[in-house]
N, C-alpha and C. Protein backbone atom coordinates (compact mmCIF):
# COMPACT_ATOMS: atom_id res chain seq x y z
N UNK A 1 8.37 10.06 11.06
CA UNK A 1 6.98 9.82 11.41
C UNK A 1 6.74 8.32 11.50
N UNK A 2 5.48 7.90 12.85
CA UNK A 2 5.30 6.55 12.88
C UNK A 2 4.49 5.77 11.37
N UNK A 3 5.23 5.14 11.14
CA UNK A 3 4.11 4.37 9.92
C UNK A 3 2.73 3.34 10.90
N UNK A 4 2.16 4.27 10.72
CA UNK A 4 1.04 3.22 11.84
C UNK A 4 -0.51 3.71 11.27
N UNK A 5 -1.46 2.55 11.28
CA UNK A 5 -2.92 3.00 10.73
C UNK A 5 -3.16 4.56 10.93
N UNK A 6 -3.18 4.49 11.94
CA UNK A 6 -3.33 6.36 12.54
C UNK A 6 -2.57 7.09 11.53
N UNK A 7 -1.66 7.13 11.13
CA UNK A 7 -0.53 7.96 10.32
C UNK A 7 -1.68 7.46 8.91
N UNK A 8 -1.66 6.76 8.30
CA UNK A 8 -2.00 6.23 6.58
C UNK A 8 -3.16 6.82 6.93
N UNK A 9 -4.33 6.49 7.73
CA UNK A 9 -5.14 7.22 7.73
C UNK A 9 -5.46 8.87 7.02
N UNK A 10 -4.20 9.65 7.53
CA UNK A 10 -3.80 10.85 6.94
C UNK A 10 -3.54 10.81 5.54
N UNK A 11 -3.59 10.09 4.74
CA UNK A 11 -3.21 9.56 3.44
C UNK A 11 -4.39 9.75 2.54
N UNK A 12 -5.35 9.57 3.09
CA UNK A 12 -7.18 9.71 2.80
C UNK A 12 -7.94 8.28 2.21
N UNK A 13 -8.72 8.12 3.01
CA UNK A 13 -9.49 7.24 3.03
C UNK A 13 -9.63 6.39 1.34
N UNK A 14 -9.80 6.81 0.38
CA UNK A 14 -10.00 6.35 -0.44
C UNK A 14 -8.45 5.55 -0.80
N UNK A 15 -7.48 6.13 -0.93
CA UNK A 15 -5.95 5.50 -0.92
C UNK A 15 -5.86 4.61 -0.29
N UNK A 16 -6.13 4.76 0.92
CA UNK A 16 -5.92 3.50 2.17
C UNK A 16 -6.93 2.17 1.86
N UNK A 17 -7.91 2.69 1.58
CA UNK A 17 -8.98 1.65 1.68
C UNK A 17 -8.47 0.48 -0.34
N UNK A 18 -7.63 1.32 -0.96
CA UNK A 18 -7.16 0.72 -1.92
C UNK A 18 -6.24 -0.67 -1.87
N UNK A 19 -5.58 0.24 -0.84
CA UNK A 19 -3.89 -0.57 -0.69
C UNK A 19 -4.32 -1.41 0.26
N UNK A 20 -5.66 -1.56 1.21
CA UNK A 20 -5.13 -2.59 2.34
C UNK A 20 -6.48 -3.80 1.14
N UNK A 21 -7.18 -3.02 0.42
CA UNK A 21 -7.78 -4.23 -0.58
C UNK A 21 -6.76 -4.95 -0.86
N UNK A 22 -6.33 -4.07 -1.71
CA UNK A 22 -4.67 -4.73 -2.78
C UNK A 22 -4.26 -5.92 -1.47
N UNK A 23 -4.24 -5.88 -0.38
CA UNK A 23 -3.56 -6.61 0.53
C UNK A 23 -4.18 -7.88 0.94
N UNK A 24 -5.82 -7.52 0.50
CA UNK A 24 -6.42 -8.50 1.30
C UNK A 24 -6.57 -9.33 -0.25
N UNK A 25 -6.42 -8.76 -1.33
CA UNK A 25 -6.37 -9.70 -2.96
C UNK A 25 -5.64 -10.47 -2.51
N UNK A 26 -4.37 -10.09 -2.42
CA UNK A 26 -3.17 -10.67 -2.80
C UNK A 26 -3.23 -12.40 -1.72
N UNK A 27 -3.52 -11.85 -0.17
CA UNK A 27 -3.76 -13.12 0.49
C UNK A 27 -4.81 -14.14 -0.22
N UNK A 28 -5.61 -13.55 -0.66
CA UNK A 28 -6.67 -14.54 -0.95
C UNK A 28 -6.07 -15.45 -1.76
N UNK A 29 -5.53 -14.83 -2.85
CA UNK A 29 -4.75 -15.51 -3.96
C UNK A 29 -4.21 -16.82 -3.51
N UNK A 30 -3.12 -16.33 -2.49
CA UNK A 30 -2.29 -16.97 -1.69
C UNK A 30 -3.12 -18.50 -1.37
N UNK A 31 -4.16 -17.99 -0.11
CA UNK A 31 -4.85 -19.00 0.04
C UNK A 31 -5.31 -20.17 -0.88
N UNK A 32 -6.08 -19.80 -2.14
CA UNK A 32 -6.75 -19.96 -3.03
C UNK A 32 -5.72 -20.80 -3.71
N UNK A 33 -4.36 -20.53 -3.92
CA UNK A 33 -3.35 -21.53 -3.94
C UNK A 33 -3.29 -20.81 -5.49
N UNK A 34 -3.39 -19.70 -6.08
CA UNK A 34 -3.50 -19.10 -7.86
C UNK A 34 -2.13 -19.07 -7.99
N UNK A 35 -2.02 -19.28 -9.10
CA UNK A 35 -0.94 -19.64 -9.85
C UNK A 35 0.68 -18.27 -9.01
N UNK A 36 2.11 -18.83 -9.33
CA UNK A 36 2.53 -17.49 -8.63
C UNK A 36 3.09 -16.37 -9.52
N UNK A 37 2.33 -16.45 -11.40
CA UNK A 37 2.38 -15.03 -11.70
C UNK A 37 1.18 -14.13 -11.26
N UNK A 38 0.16 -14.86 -10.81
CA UNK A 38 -1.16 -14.39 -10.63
C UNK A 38 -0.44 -13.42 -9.06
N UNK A 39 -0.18 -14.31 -8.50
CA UNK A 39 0.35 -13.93 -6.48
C UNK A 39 1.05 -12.97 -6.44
N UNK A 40 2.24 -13.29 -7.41
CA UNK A 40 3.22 -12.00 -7.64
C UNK A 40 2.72 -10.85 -8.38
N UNK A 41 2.02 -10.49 -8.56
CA UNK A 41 1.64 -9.80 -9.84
C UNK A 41 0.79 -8.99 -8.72
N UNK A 42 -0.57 -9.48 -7.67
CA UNK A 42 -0.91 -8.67 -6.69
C UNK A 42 0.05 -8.27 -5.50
N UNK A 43 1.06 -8.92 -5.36
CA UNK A 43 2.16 -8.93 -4.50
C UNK A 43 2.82 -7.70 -4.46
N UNK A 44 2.99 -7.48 -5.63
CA UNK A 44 3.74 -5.55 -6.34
C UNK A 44 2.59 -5.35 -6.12
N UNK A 45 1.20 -5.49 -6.58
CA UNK A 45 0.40 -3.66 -6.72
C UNK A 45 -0.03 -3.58 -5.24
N UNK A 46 0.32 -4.86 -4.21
CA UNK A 46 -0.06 -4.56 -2.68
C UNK A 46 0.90 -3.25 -2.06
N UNK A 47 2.31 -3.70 -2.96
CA UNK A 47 3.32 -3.20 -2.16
C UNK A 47 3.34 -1.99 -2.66
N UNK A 48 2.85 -1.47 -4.11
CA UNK A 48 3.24 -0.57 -4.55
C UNK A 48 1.96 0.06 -4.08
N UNK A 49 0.68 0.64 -3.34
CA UNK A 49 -0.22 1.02 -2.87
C UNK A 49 0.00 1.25 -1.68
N UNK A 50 0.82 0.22 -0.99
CA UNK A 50 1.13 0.54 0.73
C UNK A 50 1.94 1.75 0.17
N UNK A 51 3.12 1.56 -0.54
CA UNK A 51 4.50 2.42 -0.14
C UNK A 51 3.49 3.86 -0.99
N UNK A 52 3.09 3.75 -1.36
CA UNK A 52 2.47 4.99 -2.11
C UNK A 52 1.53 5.37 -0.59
N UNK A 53 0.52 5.23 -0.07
CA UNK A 53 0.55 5.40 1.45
C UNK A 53 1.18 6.02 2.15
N UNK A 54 2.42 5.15 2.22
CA UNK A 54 3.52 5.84 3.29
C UNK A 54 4.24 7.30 2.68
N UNK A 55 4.53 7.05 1.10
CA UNK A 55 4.76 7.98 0.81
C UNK A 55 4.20 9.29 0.69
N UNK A 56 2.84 9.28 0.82
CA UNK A 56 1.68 10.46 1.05
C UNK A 56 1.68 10.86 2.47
N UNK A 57 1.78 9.79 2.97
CA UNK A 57 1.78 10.35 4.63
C UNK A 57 3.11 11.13 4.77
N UNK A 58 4.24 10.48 4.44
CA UNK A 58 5.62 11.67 4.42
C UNK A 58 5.31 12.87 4.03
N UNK A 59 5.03 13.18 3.26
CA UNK A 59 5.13 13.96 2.19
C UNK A 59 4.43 15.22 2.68
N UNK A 60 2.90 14.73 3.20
CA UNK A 60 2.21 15.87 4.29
C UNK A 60 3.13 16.26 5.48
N UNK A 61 3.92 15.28 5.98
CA UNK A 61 4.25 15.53 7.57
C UNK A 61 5.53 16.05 7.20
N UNK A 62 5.94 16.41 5.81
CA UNK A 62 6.94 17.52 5.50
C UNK A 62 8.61 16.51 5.41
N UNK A 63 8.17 15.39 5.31
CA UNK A 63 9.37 14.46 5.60
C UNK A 63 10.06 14.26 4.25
N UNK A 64 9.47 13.75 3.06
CA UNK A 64 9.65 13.63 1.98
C UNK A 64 9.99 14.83 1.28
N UNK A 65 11.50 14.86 1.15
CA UNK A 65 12.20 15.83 -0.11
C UNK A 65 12.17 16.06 -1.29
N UNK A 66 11.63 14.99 -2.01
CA UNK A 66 11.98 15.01 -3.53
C UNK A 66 10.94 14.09 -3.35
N UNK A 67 10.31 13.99 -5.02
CA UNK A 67 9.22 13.89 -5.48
C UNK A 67 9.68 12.20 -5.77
N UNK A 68 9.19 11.14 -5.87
CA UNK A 68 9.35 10.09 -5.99
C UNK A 68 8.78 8.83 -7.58
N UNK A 69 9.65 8.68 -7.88
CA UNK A 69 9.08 8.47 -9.06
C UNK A 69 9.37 6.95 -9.33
């Protein structure tokens, strides 16, 4: 399956609207120039919210085998 807005979308709104926050934290940080345990630290919960995303979207579209932990 395509990983594309359209696809995460399927993921449900409240999830999505988490992980692309988590995304828009993490830049700000960036910008803002915050320290880089502060950067790294939103850096994982960006990434770990997208892939949780993608992994919901698999998971409906029957792609995902095993439960992911």
């Amino acid at each position: 399956m395509k990983r594309s807005i359209l696809g995460m979308v399927e993921a449900g709104e409240p999830l999505l609207r988490q992980a692309l926050q988590a995304i828009r934290d993490h830049q700000q940080a960036v910008d803002e120039g915050q320290s880089a345990e502060v950067v790294e630290r939103l850096r994982i919960k960006a990434d770990h919210l997208y892939q949780t995303v993608i992994d919901y979207q698999l998971y409906k579209a029957g792609s995902l085998d095993q439960a992911q932990h």
